[in-house]
Protein backbone atom coordinates (compact mmCIF):
# COMPACT_ATOMS: atom_id res chain seq x y z
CA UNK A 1 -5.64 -125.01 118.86
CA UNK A 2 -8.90 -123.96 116.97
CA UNK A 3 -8.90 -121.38 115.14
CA UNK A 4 -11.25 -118.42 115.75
CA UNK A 5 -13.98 -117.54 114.17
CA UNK A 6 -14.14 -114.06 112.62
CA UNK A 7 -16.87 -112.51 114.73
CA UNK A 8 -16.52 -108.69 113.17
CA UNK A 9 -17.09 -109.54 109.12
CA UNK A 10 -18.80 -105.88 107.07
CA UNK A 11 -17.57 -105.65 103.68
CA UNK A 12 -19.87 -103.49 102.69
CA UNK A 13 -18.67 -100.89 105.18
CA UNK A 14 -15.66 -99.65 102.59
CA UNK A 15 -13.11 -98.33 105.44
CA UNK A 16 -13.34 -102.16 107.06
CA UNK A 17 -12.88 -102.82 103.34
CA UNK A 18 -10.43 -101.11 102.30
CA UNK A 19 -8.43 -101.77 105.90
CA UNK A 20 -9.08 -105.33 106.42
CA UNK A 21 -11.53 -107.28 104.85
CA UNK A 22 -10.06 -107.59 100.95
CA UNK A 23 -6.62 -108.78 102.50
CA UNK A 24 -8.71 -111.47 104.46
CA UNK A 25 -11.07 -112.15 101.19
CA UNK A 26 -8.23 -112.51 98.55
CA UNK A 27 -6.26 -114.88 100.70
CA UNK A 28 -9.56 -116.91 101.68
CA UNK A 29 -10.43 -116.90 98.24
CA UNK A 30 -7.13 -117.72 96.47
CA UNK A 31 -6.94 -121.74 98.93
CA UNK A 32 -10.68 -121.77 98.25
CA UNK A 33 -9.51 -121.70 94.43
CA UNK A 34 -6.90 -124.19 95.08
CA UNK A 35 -9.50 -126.78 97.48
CA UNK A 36 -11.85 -126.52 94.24
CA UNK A 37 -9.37 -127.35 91.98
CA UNK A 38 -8.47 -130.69 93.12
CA UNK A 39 -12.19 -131.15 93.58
CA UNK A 40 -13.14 -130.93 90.06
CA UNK A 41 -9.78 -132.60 88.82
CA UNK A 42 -10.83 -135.47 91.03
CA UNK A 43 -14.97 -135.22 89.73
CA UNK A 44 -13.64 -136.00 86.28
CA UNK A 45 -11.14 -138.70 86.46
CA UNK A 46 -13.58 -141.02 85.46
CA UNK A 47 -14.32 -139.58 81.98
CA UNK A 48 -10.34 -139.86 81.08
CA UNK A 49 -10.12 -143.05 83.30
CA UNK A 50 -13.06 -144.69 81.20
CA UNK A 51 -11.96 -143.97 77.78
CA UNK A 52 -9.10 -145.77 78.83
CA UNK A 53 -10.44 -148.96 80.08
CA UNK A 54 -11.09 -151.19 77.30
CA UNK A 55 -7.61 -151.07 76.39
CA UNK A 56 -6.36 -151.80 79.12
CA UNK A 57 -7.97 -155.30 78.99
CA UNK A 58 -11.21 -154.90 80.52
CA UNK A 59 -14.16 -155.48 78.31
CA UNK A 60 -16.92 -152.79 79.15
CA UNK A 61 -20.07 -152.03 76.65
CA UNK A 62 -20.06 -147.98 75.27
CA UNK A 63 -23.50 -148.08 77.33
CA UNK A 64 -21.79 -149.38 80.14
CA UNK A 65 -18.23 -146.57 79.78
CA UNK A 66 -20.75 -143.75 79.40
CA UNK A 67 -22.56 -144.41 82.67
CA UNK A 68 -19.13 -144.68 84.29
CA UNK A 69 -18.34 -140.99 83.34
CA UNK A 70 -21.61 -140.21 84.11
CA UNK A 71 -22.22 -141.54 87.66
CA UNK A 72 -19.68 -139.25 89.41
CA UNK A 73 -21.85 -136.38 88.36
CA UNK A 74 -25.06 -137.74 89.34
CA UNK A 75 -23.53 -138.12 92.96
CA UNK A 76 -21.86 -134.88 92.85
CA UNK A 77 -25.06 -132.83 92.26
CA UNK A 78 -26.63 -134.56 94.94
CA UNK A 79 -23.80 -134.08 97.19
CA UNK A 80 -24.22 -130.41 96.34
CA UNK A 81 -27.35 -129.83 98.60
CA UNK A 82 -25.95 -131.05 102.04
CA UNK A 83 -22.34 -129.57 101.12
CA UNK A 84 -24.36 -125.73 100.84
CA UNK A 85 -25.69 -126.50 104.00
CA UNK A 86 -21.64 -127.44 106.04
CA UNK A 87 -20.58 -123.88 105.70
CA UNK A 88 -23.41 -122.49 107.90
CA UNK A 89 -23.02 -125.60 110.04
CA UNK A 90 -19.41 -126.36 110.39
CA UNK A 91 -17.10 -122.79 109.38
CA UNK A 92 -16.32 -122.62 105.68
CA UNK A 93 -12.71 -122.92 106.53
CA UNK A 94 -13.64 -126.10 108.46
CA UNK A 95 -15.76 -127.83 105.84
CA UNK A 96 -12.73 -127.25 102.93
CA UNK A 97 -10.65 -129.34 105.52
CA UNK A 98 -13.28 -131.93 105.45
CA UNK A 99 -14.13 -132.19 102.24
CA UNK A 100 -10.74 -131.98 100.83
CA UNK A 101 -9.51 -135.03 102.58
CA UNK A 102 -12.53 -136.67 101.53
CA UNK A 103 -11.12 -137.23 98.11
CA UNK A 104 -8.44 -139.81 98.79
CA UNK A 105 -11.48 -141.97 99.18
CA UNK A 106 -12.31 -141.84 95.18
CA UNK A 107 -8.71 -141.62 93.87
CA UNK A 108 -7.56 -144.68 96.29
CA UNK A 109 -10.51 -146.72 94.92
CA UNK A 110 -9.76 -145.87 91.36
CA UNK A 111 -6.06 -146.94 92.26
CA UNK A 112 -6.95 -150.19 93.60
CA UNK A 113 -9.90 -151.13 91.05
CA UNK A 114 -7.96 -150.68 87.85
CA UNK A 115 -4.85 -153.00 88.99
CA UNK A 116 -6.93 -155.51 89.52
CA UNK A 117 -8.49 -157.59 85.81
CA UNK A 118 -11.54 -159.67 87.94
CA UNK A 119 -12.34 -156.41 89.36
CA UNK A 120 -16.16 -156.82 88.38
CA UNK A 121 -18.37 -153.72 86.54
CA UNK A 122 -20.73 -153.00 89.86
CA UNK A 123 -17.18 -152.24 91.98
CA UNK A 124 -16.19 -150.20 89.02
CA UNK A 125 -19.47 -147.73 89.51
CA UNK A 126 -19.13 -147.46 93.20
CA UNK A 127 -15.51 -146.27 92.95
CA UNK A 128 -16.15 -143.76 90.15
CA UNK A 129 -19.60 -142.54 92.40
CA UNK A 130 -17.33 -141.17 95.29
CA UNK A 131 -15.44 -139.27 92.71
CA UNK A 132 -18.50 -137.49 92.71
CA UNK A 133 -17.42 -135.92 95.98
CA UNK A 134 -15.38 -133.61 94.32
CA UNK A 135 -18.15 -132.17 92.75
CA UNK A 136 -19.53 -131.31 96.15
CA UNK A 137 -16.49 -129.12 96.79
CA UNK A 138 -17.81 -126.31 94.22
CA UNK A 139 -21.21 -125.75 96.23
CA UNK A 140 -19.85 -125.03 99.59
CA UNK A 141 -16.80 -123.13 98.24
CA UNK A 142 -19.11 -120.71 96.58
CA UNK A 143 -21.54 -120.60 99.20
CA UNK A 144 -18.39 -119.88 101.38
CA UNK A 145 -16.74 -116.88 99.20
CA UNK A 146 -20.09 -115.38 98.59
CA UNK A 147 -20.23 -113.97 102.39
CA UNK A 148 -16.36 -112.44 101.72
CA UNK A 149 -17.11 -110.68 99.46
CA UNK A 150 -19.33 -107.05 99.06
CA UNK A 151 -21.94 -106.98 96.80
CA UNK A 152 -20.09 -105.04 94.10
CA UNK A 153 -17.47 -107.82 93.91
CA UNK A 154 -18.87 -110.55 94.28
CA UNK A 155 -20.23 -111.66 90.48
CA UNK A 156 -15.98 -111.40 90.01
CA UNK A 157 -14.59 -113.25 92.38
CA UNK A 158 -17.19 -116.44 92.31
CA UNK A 159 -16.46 -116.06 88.56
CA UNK A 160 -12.83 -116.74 89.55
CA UNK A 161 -13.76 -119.25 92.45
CA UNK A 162 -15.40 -121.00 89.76
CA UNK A 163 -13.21 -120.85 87.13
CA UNK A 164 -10.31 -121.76 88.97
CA UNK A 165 -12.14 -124.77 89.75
CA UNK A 166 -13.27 -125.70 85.92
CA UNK A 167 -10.20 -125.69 85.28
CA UNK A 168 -9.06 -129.03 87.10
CA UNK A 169 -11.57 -130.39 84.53
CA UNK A 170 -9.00 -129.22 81.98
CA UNK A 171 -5.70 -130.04 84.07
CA UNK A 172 -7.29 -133.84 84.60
CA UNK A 173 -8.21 -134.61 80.94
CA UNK A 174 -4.26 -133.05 80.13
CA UNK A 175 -2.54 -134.85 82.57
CA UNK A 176 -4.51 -137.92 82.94
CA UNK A 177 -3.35 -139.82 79.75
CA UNK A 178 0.16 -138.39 80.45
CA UNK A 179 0.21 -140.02 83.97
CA UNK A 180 -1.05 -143.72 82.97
CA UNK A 181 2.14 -143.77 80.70
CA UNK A 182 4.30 -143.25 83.60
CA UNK A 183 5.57 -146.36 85.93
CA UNK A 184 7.45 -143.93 88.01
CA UNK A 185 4.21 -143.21 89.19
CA UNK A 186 3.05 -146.73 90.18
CA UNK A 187 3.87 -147.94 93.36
CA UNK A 188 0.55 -150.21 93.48
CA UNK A 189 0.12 -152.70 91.08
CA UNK A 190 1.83 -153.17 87.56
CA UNK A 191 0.84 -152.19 84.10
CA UNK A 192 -2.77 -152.93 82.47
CA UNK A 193 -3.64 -153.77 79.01
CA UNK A 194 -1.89 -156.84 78.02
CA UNK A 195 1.78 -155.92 77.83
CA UNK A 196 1.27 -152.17 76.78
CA UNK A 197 2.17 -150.13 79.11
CA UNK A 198 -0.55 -148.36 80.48
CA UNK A 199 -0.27 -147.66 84.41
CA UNK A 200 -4.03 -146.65 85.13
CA UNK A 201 -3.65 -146.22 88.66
CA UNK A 202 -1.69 -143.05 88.33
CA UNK A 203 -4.86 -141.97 87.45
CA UNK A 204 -5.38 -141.92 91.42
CA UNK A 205 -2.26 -141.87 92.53
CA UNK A 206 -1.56 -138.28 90.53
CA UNK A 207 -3.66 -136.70 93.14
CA UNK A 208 -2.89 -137.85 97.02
CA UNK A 209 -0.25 -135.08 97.69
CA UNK A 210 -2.20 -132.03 95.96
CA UNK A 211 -5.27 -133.54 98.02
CA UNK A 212 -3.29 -133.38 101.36
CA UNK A 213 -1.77 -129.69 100.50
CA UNK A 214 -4.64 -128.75 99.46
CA UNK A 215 -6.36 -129.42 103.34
CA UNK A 216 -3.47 -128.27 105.08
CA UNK A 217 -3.66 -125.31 102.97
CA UNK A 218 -7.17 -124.50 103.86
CA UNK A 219 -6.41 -125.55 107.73
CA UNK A 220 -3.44 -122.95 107.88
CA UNK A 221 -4.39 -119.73 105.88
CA UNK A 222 -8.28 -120.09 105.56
CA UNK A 223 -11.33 -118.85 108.10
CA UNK A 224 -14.50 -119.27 109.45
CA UNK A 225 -17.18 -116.02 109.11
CA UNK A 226 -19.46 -115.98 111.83
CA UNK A 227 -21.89 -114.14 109.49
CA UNK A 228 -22.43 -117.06 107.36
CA UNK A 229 -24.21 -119.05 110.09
CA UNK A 230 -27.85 -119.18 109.53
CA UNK A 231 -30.47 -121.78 110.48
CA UNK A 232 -31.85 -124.37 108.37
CA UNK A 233 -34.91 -122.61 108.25
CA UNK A 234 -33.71 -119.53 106.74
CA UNK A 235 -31.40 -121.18 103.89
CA UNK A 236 -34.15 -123.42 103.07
CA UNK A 237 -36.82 -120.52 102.18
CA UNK A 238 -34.75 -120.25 98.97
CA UNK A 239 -36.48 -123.57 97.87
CA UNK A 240 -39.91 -121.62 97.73
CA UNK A 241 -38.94 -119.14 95.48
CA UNK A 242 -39.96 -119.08 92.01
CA UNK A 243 -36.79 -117.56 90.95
CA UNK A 244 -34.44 -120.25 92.27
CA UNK A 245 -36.04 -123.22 90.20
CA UNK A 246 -35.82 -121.03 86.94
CA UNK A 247 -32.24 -120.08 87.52
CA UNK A 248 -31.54 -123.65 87.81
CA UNK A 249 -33.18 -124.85 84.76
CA UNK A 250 -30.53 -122.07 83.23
CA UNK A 251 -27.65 -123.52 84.66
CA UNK A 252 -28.80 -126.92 83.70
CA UNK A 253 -27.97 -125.69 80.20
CA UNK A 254 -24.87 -124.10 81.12
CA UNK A 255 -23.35 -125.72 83.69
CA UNK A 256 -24.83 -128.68 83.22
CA UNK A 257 -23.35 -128.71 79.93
CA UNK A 258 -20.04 -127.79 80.18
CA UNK A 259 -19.60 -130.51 83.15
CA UNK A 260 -21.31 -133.17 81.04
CA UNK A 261 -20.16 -132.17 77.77
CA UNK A 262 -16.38 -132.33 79.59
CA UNK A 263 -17.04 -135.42 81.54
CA UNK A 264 -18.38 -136.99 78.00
CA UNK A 265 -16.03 -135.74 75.66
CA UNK A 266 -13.26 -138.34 75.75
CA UNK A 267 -15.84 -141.21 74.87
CA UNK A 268 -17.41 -139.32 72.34
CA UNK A 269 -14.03 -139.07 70.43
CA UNK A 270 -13.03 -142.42 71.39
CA UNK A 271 -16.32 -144.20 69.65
CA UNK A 272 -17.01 -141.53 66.72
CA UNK A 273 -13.43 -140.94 65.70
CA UNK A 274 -11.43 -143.97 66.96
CA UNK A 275 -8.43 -143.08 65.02
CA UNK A 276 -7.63 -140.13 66.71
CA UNK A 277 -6.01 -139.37 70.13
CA UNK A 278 -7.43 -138.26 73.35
CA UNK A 279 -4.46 -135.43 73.37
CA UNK A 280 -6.87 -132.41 72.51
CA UNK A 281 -9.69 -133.46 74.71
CA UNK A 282 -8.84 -131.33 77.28
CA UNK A 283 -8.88 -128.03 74.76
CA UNK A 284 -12.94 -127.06 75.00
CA UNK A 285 -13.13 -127.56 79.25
CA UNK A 286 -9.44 -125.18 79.65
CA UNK A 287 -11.22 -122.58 77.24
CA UNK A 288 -14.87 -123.06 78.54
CA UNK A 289 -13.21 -122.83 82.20
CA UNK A 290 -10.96 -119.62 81.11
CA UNK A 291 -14.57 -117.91 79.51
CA UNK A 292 -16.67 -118.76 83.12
CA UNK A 293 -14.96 -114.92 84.21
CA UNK A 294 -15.48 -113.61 81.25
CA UNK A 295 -19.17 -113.83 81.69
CA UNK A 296 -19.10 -112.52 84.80
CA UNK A 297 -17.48 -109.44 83.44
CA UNK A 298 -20.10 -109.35 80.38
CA UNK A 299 -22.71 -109.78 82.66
CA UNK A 300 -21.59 -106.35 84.75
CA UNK A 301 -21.76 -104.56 82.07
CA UNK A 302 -23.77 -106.01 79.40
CA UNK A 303 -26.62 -107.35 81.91
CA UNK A 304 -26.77 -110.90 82.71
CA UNK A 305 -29.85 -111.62 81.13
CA UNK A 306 -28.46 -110.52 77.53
CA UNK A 307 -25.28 -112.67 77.91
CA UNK A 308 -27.39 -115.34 79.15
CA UNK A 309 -29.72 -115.04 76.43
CA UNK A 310 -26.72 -114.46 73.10
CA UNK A 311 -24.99 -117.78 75.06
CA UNK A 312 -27.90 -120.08 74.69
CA UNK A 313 -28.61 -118.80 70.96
CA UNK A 314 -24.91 -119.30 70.11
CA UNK A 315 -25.34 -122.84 71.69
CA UNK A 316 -28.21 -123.71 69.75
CA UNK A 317 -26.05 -122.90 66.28
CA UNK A 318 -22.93 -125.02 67.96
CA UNK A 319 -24.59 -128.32 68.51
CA UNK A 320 -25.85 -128.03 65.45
CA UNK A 321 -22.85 -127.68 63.78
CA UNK A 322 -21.35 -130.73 65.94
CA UNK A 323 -24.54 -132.76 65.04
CA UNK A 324 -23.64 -131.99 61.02
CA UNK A 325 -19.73 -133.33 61.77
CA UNK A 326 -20.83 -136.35 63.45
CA UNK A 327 -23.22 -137.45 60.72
CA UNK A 328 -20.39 -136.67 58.28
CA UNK A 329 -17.75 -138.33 60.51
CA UNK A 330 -16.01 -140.63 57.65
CA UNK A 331 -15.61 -136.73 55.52
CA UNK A 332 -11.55 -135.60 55.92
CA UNK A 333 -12.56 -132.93 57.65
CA UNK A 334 -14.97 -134.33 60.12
CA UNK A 335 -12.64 -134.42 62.91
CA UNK A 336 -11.36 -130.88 62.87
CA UNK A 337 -14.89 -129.22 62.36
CA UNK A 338 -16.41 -131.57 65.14
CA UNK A 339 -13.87 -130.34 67.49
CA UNK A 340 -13.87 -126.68 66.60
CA UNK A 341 -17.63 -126.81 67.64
CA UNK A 342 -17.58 -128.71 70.07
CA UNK A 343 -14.77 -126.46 71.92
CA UNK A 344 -17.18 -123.32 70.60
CA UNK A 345 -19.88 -124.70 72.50
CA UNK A 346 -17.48 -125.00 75.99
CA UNK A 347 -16.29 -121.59 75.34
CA UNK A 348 -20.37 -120.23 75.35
CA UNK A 349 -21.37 -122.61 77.82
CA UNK A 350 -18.37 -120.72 80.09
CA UNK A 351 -19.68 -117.45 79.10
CA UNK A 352 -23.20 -118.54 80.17
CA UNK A 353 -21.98 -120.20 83.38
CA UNK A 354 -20.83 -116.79 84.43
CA UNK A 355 -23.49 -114.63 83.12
CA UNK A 356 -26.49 -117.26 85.38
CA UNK A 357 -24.60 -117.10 88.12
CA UNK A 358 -23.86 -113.63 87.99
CA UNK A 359 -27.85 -112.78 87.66
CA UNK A 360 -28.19 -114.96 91.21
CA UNK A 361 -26.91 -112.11 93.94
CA UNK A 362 -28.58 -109.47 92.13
CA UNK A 363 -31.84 -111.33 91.86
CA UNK A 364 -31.93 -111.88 95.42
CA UNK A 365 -30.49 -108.76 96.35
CA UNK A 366 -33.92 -107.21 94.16
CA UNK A 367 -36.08 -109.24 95.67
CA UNK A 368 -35.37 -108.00 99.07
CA UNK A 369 -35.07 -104.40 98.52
CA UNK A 370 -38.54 -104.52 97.41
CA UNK A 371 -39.40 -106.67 99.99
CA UNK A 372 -37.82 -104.13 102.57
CA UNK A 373 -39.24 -100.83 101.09
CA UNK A 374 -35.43 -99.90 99.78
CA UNK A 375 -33.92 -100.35 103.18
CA UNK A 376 -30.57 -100.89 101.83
CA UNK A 377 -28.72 -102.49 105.15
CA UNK A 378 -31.56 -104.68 105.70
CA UNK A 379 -32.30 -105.88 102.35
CA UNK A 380 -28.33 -106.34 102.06
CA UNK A 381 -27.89 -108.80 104.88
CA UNK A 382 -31.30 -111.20 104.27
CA UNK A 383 -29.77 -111.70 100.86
CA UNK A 384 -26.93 -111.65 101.14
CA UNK A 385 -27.73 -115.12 103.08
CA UNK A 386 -30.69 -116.38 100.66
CA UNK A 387 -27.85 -115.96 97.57
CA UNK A 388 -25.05 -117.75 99.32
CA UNK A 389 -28.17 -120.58 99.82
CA UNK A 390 -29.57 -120.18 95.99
CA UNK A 391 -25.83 -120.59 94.58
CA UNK A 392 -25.35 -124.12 96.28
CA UNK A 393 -28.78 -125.02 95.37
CA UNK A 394 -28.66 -123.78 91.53
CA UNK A 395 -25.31 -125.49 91.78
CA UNK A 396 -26.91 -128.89 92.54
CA UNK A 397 -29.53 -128.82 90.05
CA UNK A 398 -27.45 -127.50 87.08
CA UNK A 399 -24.68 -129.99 87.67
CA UNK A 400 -27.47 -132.84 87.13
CA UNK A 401 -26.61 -131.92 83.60
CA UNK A 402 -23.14 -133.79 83.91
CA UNK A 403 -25.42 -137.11 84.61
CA UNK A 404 -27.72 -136.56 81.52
CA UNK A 405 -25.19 -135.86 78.83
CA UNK A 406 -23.04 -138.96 78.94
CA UNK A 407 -26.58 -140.75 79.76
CA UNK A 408 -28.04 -139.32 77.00
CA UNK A 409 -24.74 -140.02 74.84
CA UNK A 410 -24.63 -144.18 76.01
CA UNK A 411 -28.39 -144.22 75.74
CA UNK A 412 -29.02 -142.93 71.97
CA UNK A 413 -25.64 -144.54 70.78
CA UNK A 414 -27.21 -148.28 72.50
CA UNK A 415 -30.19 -147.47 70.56
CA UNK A 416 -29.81 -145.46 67.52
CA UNK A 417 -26.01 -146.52 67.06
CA UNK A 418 -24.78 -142.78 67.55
CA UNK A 419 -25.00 -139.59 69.69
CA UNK A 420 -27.50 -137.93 67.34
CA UNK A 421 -30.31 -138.32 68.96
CA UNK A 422 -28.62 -137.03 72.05
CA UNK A 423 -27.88 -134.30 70.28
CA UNK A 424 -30.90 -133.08 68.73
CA UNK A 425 -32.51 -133.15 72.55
CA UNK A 426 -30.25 -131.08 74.18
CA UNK A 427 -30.75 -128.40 71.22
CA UNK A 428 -34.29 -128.66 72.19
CA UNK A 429 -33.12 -128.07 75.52
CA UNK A 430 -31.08 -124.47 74.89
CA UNK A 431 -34.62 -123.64 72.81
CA UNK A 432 -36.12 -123.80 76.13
CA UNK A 433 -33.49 -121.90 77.96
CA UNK A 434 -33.30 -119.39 75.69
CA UNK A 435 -37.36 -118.80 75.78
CA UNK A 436 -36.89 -118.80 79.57
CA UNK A 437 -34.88 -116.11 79.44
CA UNK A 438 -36.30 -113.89 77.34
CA UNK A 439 -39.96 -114.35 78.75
CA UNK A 440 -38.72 -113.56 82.58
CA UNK A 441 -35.69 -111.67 82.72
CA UNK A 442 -35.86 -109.64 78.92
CA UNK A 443 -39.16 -108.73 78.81
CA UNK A 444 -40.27 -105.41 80.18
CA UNK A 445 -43.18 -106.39 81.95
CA UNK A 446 -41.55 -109.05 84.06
CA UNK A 447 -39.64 -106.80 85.64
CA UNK A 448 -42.01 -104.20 86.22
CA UNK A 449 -45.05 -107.13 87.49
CA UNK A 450 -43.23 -109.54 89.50
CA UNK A 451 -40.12 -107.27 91.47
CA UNK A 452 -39.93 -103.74 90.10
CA UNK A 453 -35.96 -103.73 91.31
CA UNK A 454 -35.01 -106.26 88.98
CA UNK A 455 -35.99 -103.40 86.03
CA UNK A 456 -32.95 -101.57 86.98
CA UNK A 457 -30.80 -104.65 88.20
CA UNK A 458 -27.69 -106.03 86.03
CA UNK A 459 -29.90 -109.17 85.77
C-alpha cells in the first residue's frame, strides 16, 4: 500500500520540532545520504573506469579518455533541472525510489561494454552518459531535505546531505581499482587486458546490491512532504532572478571544480606521471567531500560571503602551485608537490561548496522579507519554496563544471601537449569568482541598494 503523504509538516513551529519533526528529518535525511551516495559513486565510475582502459587492450586517444570522464557530467547537470522539478511532482520519497533504481542502467552498460574488445568508442560514450544519472540524484535530494528542515538548520544538514554524497566520489576512485583486480567479482565476462588480470566489469558489478538497498531503503523508512508541492510556475520564477545566475557562476568554481577536478584526476596522473599508481587518487575528493560541512559551519559563523571569497583566493594560489609541478613534472619531487596541491585545492573547493550553498536559503529568505515588509511567516514559506528551486538549479549549472575540466584537460593536452593551458583558464576563472563576490555580496552598498536584508544576513 502507498504510503501517505505527510500533510501536517511546520518545522519552524519549535514544539512540532522538538516533538516530531527532527525524528522524521534525521531519519529522512540519513537514506537521503545513503540514495546520494551511490549516486555520485555511480557519476564517477567513468573517471576510474577510463584510466583503466587502455590497458586493458582497448586503444583510446587521451582526447578521446578525457571526454569519457567528462560526458557523465555533462548529462548529469542537465539531468539536474528536471530531477529539481520530481520532488514537487512525484513525493521526494517517491522520486529517490525512482531514481535510485535508475542506476543499474549505467553500471550494467559499463559491465557489458568493457567485456567485450570490438565494443566500438561511440557505445563506449553512451554507456558512460547514463552514468550521468547519478549526478541527477544530488539535485532532487537537496531540493527534498531543504523542506525538512527549519531555517536555522538547514545550511547543516544539506552540508551533510551533500557531503555524504561527495563522498561516493571518494569511495569509487578507492574501491574501483581494488574491484577490477578481483575475479570473485566477475560473473560476466572474463579478464581484459591481454592476460593481466584486470576484471573491469566489477567496475559495474560493485554497485547492483548497494543500488537495490539503497531504493528499498528509501521505499521503507523515507516520506513524501506535502509542503514541497508547488507548481511549475512558482519553482520556475527562480530563473528570473538575478541572484540565482550569480550563485551559479560561484558554484561553477566550486562545485564545478571539485566534480571535474575528481572526475579528471585519475587521467591527469595517468598521462603526466605515468609511473605512478592510481592508489592516492581518491585522497583530494574524500578530503574535499569531508571539508563541504565544514563550510557550512564557517559560513554560520564567519558569513558565507567571506568563506566564499578566502576559498576562491586560496584556489587561485593552488592551481598555481599545481601548474608550477606539472611544468616541472620530470623534478623528484614533482609528484608529491603536484598532489599536495592538487588535494589543497579539493579541500578549498569543499570549503567553498559549503559556504555558496550555504549563502542560497539566506539569500532567498532576504529577498522575501523585504519583499513582504518583514512578515516573517510569509516571507518564510515563499522561500522557503524558491530556495529548495534555486538549490537544484545552482546545482545544475555548477556541476557543468565536471564537463569543462576534463574537456578542458583532453582539449589543451591534444593541442598544446599538456594540461597547462587548461590550467591557466580556470585560474582566470576563480579571478572572476572571486571579483563576483566581493562586488555583490562584500561590498557595503550592495547590500544596502539591491535587498537591505541581505546587510544583516549570514550571506
Amino acid at each position: 500500500m502507498p504510503k501517505p503523504w505527510i500533510e501536517d509538516w511546520n518545522p519552524e513551529d519549535g514544539d512540532f520540532w522538538a516533538r516530531r519533526g527532527r525524528a522524521v528529518a534525521r531519519r529522512n535525511l540519513v537514506f537521503s545520504i545513503f540514495a546520494e551516495f551511490i549516486g555520485f559513486a555511480v557519476w564517477v565510475l567513468w573517471s576510474v573506469t577510463a584510466a583503466k582502459l587502455n590497458e586493458a587492450g582497448f586503444e583510446f586517444s587521451t582526447t578521446q579518455l578525457f571526454t569519457l570522464a567528462a560526458v557523465p557530467a555533462l548529462v548529469g547537470a542537465t539531468v539536474r533541472f528536471p530531477y529539481t522539478l520530481a520532488v514537487p511532482r512525484f513525493g521526494g520519497r517517491n522520486w529517490t525510489v525512482v531514481s535510485a533504481l535508475l542506476l543499474l542502467i549505467p553500471v550494467v552498460l559499463l559491465a557489458v561494454m568493457v567485456t567485450n574488445p570490438g565494443t566500438p568508442y561511440w557505445m563506449f560514450v553512451i554507456a558512460a552518459a547514463t552514468a550521468g544519472l547519478g549526478g541527477g540524484n544530488f539535485a532532487s535530494s537537496m531540493a527534498n531535505i531543504s523542506f525538512f528542515y527549519p531555517a536555522a538548520g538547514k545550511g547543516f544538514a544539506l552540508g551533510l546531505n551533500a557531503a555524504g554524497g561527495n563522498i561516493g566520489v571518494a569511495v569509487t576512485q578507492l574501491a574501483v581499482p581494488l574491484a577490477v583486480a578481483a575475479p570473485a567479482l566477475a560473473f560476466v565476462g572474463g579478464p581484459q587486458g591481454g592476460g593481466a588480470s584486470l576484471y573491469l566489469q566489477n567496475a559495474g558489478l560493485m554497485w547492483i546490491p548497494f543500488i537495490l538497498a539503497a531504493a528499498i531503503s528509501a521505499w521503507l523508512f523515507m516520506d513524501n512532504l506535502k509542503v514541497s508541492r508547488s507548481p511549475l510556475k512558482e519553482q520556475a520564477v527562480v530563473i528570473r532572478r538575478r541572484q540565482t545566475w550569480i550563485m551559479s557562476w560561484l558554484y561553477i568554481g566550486t562545485f564545478g571544480s571539485f566534480i571535474g577536478y575528481s572526475a579528471a584526476l585519475p587521467l591527469l596522473i595517468s598521462t603526466q606521471f605515468p609511473e605512478v599508481g592510481l592508489s592516492v587518487a581518491f585522497l583530494g575528493p574524500l578530503l574535499g567531500s569531508l571539508a563541504r560541512p565544514l563550510g557550512g559551519w564557517l559560513a554560520d559563523r564567519l558569513g558565507g560571503a567571506r568563506v566564499t571569497f578566502a576559498a576562491f583566493a586560496g584556489m587561485i594560489a593552488g592551481i598555481a602551485g599545481v601548474i608550477f609541478f606539472v611544468t616541472n613534472k620530470t623534478e623528484p619531487y614533482a609528484f608529491k608537490g603536484f598532489i599536495t596541491t592538487f588535494v589543497v585545492l579539493l579541500v578549498l573547493a569543499g570549503i567553498g561548496n559549503g559556504s555558496t550553498y550555504r549563502m542560497i536559503p539566506m539569500i532567498f529568505r532576504a529577498i522575501h522579507l523585504d519583499i513582504a515588509g518583514h512578515d516573517e511567516i510569509s516571507a518564510t514559506a515563499t522561500a522557503d519554496r524558491e530556495t529548495a528551486a534555486a538549490l537544484g538549479f545552482v546545482g545544475a549549472v555548477g556541476a557543468y563544471g565536471g564537463w569543462l575540466i576534463p574537456q578542458g584537460y583532453g582539449l589543451s593536452t591534444s593541442l598544446t601537449g599538456g594540461p597547462t593551458a587548461a590550467l591557466y583558464a580556470l585560474a582566470v576563472l576563480y579571478v572572476t569568482c572571486l571579483g563576483v563576490t566581493w562586488w555583490c555580496y562584500l561590498r557595503r552598498t550592495f547590500a544596502v541598494e539591491r535587498a537591505p536584508s541581505l546587510a544583516h544576513a549570514s550571506v
